[in-house]
Protein backbone atom coordinates (compact mmCIF):
# COMPACT_ATOMS: atom_id res chain seq x y z
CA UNK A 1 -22.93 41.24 -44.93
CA UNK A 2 -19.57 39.61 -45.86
CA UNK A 3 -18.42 36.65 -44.18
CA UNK A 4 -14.67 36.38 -43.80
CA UNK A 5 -13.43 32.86 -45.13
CA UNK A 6 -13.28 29.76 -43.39
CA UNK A 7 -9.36 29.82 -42.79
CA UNK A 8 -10.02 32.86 -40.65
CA UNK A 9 -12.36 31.86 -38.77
CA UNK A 10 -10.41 28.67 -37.68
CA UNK A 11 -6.92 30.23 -37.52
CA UNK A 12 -8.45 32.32 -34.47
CA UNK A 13 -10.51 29.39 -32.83
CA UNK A 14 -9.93 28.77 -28.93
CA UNK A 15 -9.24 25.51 -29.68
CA UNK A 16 -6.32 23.54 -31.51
CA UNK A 17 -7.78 23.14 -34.74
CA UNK A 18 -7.32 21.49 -38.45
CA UNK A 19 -8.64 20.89 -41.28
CA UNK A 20 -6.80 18.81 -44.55
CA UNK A 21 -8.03 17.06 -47.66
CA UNK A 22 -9.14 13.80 -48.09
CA UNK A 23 -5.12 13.61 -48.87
CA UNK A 24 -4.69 14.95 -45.37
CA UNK A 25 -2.90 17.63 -46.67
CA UNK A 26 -3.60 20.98 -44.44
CA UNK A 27 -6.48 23.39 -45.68
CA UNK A 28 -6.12 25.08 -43.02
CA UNK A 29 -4.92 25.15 -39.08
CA UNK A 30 -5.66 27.36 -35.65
CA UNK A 31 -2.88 29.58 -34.25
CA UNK A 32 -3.21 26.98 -31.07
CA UNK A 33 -2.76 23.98 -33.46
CA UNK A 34 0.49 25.88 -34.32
CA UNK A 35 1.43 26.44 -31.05
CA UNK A 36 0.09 23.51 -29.30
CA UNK A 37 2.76 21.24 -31.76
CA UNK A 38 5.41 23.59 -31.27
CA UNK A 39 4.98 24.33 -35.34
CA UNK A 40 5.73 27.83 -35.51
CA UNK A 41 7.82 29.31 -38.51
CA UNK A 42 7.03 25.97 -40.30
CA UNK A 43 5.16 26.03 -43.61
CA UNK A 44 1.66 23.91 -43.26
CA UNK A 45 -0.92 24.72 -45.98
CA UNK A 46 -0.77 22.05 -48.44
CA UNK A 47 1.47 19.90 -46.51
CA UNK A 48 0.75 16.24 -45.81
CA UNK A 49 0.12 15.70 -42.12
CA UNK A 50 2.29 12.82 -41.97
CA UNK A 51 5.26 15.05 -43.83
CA UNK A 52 4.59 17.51 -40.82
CA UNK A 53 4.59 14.50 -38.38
CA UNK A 54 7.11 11.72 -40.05
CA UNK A 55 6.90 9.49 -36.94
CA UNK A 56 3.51 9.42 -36.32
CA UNK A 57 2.68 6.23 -34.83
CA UNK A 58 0.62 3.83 -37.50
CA UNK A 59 -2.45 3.35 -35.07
CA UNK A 60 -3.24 7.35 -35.57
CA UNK A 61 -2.98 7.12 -39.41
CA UNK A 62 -5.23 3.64 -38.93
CA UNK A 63 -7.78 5.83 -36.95
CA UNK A 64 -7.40 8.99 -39.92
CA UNK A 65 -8.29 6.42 -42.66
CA UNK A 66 -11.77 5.95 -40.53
CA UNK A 67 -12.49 9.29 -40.26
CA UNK A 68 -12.09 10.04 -43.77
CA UNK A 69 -14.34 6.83 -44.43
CA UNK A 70 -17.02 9.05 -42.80
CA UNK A 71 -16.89 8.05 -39.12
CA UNK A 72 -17.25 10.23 -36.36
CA UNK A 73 -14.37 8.80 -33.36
CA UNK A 74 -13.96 10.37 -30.09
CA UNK A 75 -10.57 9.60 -28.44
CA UNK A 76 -10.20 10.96 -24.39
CA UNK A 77 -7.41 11.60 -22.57
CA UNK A 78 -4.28 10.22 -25.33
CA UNK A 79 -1.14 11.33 -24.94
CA UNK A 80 0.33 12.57 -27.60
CA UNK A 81 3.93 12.99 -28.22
CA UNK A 82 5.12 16.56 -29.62
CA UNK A 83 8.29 17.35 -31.81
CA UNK A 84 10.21 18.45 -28.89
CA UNK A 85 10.09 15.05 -27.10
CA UNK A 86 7.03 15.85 -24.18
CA UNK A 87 3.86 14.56 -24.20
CA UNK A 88 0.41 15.82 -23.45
CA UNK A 89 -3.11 14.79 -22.96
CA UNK A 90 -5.67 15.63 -24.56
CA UNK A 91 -9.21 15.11 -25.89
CA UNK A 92 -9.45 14.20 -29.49
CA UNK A 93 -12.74 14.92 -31.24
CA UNK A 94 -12.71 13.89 -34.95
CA UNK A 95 -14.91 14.26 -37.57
CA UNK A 96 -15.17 13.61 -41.43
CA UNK A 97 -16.88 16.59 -43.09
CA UNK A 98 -18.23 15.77 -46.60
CA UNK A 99 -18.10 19.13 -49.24
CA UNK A 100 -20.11 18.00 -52.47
């Protein structure tokens, strides 16, 4: 049996999902990530996350630098402000996964 690759997979999880580099450039994202940032009809693999989101405020690139240290952070309820000026809540589960 064939699996299908892992972009596949993720670009049809239920939940906003994505994945970048140690570079945090994108790998690869959900549809709901795309939606849920209002990306649509914007290009994303192999873009920097912070070229995607230019004003991104310095404690979330502070709290990326841990998880690509290795640590696992769990961040409830932060509102997050999208492109088109609103804000949502959410709950923010990250983790650093390790591919030898």
């Amino acid at each position: 049996m064939t699996l299908p690759p892992l972009s596949s997979i993720i670009a049809v999880s239920p939940i906003p999902m994505a994945i970048t580099d140690q570079n945090m450039n994108y790998l690869a994202v959900s549809d709901l990530w795309i939606s849920y940032f209002n990306l649509e009809n914007k290009p994303l693999l192999g873009y920097s996350h912070y070229t995607i989101f230019p004003d991104l405020e310095e404690r979330w690139k502070q709290i990326f630098n841990l998880f690509l240290q290795g640590q696992k952070l769990e961040i409830e309820e932060e509102k997050q402000k999208k492109a088109d000026g609103t804000s949502k809540a959410k709950h923010n589960l990250t983790r650093h996964l390790s591919i030898p």
